[in-house]
Protein backbone atom coordinates (compact mmCIF):
# COMPACT_ATOMS: atom_id res chain seq x y z
CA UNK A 1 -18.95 -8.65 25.35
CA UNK A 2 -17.00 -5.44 25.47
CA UNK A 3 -13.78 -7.02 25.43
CA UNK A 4 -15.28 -8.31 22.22
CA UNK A 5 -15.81 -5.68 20.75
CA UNK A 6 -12.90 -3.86 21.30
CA UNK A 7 -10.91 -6.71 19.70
CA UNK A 8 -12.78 -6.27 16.30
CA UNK A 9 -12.25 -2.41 15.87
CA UNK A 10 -8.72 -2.43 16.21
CA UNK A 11 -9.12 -4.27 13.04
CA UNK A 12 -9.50 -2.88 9.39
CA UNK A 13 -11.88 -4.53 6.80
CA UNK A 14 -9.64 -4.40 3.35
CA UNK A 15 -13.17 -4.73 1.60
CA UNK A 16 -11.48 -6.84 -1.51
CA UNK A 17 -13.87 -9.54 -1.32
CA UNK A 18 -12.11 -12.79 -0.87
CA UNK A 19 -9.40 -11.23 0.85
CA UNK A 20 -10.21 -10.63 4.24
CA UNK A 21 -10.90 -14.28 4.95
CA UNK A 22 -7.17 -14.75 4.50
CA UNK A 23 -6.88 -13.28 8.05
CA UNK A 24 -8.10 -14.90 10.93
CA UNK A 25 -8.94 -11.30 12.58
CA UNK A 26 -11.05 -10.80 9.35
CA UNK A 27 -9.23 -7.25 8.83
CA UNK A 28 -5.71 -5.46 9.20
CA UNK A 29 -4.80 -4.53 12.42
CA UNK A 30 -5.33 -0.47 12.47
CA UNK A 31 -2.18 1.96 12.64
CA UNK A 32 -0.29 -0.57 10.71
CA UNK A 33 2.34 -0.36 7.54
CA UNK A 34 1.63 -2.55 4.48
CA UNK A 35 3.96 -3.04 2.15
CA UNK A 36 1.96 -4.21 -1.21
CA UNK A 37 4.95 -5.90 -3.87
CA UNK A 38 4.61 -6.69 -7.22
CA UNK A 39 5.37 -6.51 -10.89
CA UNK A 40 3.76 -4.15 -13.26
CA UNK A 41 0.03 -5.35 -13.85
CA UNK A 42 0.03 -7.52 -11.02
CA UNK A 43 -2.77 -5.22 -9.48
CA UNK A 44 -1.28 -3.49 -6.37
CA UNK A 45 -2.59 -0.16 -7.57
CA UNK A 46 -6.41 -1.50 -7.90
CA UNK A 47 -6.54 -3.56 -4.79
CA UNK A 48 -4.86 -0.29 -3.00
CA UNK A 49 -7.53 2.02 -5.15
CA UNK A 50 -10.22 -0.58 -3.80
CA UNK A 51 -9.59 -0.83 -0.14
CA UNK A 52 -9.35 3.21 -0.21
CA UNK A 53 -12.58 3.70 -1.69
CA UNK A 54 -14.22 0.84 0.57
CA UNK A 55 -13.02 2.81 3.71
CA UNK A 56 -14.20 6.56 2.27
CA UNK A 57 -17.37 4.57 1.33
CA UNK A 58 -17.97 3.66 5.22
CA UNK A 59 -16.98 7.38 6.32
CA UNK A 60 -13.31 6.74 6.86
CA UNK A 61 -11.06 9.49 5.85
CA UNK A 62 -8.62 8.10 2.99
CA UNK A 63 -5.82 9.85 0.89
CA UNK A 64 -4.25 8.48 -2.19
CA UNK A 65 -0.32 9.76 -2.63
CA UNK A 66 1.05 9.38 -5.76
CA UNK A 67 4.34 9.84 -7.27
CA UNK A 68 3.56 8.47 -10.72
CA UNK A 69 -0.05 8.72 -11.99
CA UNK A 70 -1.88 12.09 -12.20
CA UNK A 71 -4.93 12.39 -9.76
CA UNK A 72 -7.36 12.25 -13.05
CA UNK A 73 -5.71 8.92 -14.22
CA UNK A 74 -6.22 7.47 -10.91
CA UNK A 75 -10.18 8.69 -10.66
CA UNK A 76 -10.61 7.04 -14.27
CA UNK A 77 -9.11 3.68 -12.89
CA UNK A 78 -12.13 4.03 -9.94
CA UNK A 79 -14.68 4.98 -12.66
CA UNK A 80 -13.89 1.79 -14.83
CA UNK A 81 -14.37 -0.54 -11.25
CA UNK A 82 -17.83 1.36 -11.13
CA UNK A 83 -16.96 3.68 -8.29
CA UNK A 84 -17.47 7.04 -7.76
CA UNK A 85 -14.37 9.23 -7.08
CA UNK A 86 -15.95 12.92 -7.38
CA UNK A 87 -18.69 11.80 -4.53
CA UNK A 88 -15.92 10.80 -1.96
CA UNK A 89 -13.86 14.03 -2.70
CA UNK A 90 -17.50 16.01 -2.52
CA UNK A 91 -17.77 14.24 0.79
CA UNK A 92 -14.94 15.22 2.26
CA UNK A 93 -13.88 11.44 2.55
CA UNK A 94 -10.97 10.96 -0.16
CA UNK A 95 -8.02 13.02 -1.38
CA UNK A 96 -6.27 11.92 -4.20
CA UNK A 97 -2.88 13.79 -4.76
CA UNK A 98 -0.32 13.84 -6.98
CA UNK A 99 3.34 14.24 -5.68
CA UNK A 100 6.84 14.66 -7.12
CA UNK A 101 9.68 12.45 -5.88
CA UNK A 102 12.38 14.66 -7.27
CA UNK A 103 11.52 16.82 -4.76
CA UNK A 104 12.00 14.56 -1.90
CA UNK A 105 15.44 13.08 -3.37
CA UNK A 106 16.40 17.22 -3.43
CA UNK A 107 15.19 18.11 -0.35
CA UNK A 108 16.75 14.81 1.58
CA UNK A 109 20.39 14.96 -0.23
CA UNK A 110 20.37 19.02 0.82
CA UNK A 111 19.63 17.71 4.35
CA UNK A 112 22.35 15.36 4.01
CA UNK A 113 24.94 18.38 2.86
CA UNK A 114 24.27 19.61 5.76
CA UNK A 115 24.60 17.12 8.39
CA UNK A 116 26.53 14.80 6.88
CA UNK A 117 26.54 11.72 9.33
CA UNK A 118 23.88 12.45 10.86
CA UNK A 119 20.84 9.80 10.86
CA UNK A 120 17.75 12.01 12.36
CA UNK A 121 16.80 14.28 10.09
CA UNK A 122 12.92 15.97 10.07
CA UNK A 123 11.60 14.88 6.84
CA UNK A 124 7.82 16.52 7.08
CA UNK A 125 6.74 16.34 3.39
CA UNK A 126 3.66 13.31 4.68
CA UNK A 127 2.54 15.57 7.53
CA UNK A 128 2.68 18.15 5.32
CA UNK A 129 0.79 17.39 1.97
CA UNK A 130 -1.88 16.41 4.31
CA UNK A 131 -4.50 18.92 4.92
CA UNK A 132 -5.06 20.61 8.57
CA UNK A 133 -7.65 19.23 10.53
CA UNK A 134 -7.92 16.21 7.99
CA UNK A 135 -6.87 12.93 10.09
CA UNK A 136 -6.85 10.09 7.76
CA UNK A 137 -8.16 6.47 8.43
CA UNK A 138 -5.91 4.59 5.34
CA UNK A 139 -3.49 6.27 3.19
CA UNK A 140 -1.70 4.87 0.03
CA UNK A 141 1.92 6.14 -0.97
CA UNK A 142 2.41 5.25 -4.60
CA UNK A 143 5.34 4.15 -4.81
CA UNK A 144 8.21 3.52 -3.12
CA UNK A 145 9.61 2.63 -6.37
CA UNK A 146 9.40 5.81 -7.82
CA UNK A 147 10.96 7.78 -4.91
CA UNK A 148 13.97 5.05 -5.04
CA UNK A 149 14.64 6.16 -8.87
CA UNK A 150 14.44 9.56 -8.39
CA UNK A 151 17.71 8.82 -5.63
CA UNK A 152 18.88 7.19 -8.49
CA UNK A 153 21.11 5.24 -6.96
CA UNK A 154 22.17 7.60 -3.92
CA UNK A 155 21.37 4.80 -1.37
CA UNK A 156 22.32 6.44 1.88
CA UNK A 157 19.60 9.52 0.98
CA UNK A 158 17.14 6.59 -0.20
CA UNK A 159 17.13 4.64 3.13
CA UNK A 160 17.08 7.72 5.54
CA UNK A 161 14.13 8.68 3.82
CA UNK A 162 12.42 5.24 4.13
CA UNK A 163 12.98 5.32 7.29
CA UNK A 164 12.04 8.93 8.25
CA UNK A 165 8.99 8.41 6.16
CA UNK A 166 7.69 4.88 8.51
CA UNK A 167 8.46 6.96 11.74
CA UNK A 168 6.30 9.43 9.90
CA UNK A 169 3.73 7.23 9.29
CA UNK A 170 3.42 5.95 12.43
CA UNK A 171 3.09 9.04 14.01
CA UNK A 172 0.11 9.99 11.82
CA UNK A 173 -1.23 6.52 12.45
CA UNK A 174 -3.17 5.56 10.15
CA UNK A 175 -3.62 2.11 8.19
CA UNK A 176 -0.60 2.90 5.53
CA UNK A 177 -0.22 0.89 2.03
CA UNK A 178 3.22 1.39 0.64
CA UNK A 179 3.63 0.12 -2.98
CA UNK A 180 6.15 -1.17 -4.32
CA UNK A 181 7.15 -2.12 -8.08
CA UNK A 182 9.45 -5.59 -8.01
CA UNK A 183 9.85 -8.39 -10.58
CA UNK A 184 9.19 -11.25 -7.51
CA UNK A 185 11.46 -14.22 -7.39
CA UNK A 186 9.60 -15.58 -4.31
CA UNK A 187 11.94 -14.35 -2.18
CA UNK A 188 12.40 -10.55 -2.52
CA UNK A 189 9.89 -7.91 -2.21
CA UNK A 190 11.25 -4.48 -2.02
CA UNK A 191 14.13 -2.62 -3.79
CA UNK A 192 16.48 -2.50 -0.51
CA UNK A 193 14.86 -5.13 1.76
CA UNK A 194 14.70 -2.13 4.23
CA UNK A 195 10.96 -1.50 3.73
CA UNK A 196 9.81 -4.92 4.06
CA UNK A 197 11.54 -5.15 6.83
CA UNK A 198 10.06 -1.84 8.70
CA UNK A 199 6.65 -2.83 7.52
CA UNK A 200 4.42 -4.22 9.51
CA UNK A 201 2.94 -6.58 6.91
CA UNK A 202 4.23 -7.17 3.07
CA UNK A 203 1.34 -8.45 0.61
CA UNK A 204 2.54 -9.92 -2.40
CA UNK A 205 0.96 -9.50 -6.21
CA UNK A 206 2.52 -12.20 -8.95
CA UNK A 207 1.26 -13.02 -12.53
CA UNK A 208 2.18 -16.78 -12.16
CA UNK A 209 2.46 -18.83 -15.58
CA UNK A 210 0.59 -21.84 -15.72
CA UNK A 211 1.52 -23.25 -19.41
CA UNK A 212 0.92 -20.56 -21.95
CA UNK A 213 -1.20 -18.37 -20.15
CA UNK A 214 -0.81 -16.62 -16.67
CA UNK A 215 -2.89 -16.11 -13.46
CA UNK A 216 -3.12 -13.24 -11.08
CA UNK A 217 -2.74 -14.59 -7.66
CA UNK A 218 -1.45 -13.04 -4.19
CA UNK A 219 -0.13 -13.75 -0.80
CA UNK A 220 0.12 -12.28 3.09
CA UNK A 221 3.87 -12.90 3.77
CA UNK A 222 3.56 -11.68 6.97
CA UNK A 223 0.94 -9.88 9.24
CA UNK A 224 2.21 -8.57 12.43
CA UNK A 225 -0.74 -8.64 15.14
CA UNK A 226 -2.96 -10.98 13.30
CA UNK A 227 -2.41 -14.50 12.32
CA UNK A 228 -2.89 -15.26 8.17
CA UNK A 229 -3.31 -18.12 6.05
CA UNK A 230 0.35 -18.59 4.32
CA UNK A 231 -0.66 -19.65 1.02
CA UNK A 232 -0.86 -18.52 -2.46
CA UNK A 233 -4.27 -17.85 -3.91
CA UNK A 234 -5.67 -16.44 -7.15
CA UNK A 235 -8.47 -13.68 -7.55
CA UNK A 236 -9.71 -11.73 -10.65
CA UNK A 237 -10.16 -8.31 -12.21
CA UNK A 238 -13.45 -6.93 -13.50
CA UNK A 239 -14.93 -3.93 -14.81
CA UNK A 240 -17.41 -2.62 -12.33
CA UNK A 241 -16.43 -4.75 -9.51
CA UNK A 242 -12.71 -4.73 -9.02
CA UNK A 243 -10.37 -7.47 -7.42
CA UNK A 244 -12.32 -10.78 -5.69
CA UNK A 245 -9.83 -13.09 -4.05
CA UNK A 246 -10.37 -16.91 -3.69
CA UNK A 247 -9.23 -17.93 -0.73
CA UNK A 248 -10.46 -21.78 -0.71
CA UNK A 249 -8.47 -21.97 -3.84
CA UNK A 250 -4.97 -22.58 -3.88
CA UNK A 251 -1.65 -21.90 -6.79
CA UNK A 252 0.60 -24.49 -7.01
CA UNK A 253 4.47 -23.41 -7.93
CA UNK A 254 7.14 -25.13 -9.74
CA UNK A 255 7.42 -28.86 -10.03
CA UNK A 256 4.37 -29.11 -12.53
């Protein structure tokens, strides 16, 4: 029985209804990366707003990093799903920050002047923006996307920083969702292929078209540490309940 139970809480309920029946653990193994991929719309930001405010809900301690919305923007999103951001914060159980990835691509490529060549450099700016004494559960880092334009195009700054920032990560150890902004062929699901590769897991978000109209649908591509169903299934976006995925339901792709 105790051998039981230790099983289950190294795993992390999502809470997007639907979604955790695509793993067979029923939850995300904890301390891991998860890369969430999609286009614009697809809903990476509301299934990563969702799981956030399930685990500050249940007394978890989450943080919300964002390089592109403002914090306000981001509580509105929660308010329209029903939820309530300002209670959380009150609590002590969410942060919600807003970041500027201009400042990372600066303080990386001054690194870089200086040690040219080298590959380990201390990139602290995680450890840093997150409060003393505040150790969270699940953080979200929104988005990988927007730190990669802000390198515009200096790769070699772009990649040290990815990979500073998962050795970061782990060290904090926390459940970590990455997002990341991609126009999915199937196939590819980060800018550089170096992130889904260091992630632990990659969760894909598509906006398939079925004739003339289009359905929102996602996938586990991979899961390390817990075994998934590897299929494609849709879910839905409401106001006042957020994302519900159907996992006995299944998209069919191409050949129709």
């Amino acid at each position: 029985m105790i051998a039981i139970k230790k099983a289950k809480d190294e795993f992390m309920k999502t809470g997007i209804p639907g979604f955790d029946d695509l793993i067979d653990t029923g939850g995300v193994p904890k301390g891991t990366t998860v890369l969430v991929s999609g286009g614009p719309g697809s809903g990476k930001t509301t299934f990563c707003l969702q799981t956030l405010n399930h685990g500050a809900s249940n007394g978890e301690k989450c943080i919300y990093l964002s390089f592109e919305e403002s914090d306000e923007r981001l509580k509105s999103h929660m308010k329209n799903y029903g939820w309530n951001p300002e209670k959380l914060e009150e609590e002590g159980s969410l942060i919600i920050k807003r970041m500027d990835p201009f400042e990372i691509s600066r303080s990386v490529e001054a690194l870089l002047a200086k040690a040219r060549g080298e590959l380990l450099i201390e990139i602290d700016e995680i450890g840093d923006l997150i409060p003393r004494g505040f150790k969270p559960d699940r953080i979200v880092f929104d988005s990988l996307s927007a730190v990669a334009a802000a390198f515009a195009g200096r790769e070699e700054g772009y990649r040290i920083y990815i990979e500073q920032l998962f050795k970061e990560l782990e060290k904090i150890g926390a459940t970590s969702f990455l997002i990341t902004e991609i126009n999915l062929d199937m196939n590819v699901f980060s800018k550089s292929g170096v992130e889904e590769f260091l992630s632990d897991g990659v969760i894909a978000f598509y906006n398939i078209r079925k004739g003339n109209t289009r359905v929102s649908a996602t996938e586990i591509i991979k899961l390390r540490g817990a075994a998934h169903k590897k299929k494609i299934v849709p879910f839905s976006i409401t106001s006042g309940k957020g994302i519900e995925v159907f996992p006995s339901e299944e998209i069919f792709v191409g050949g129709e």
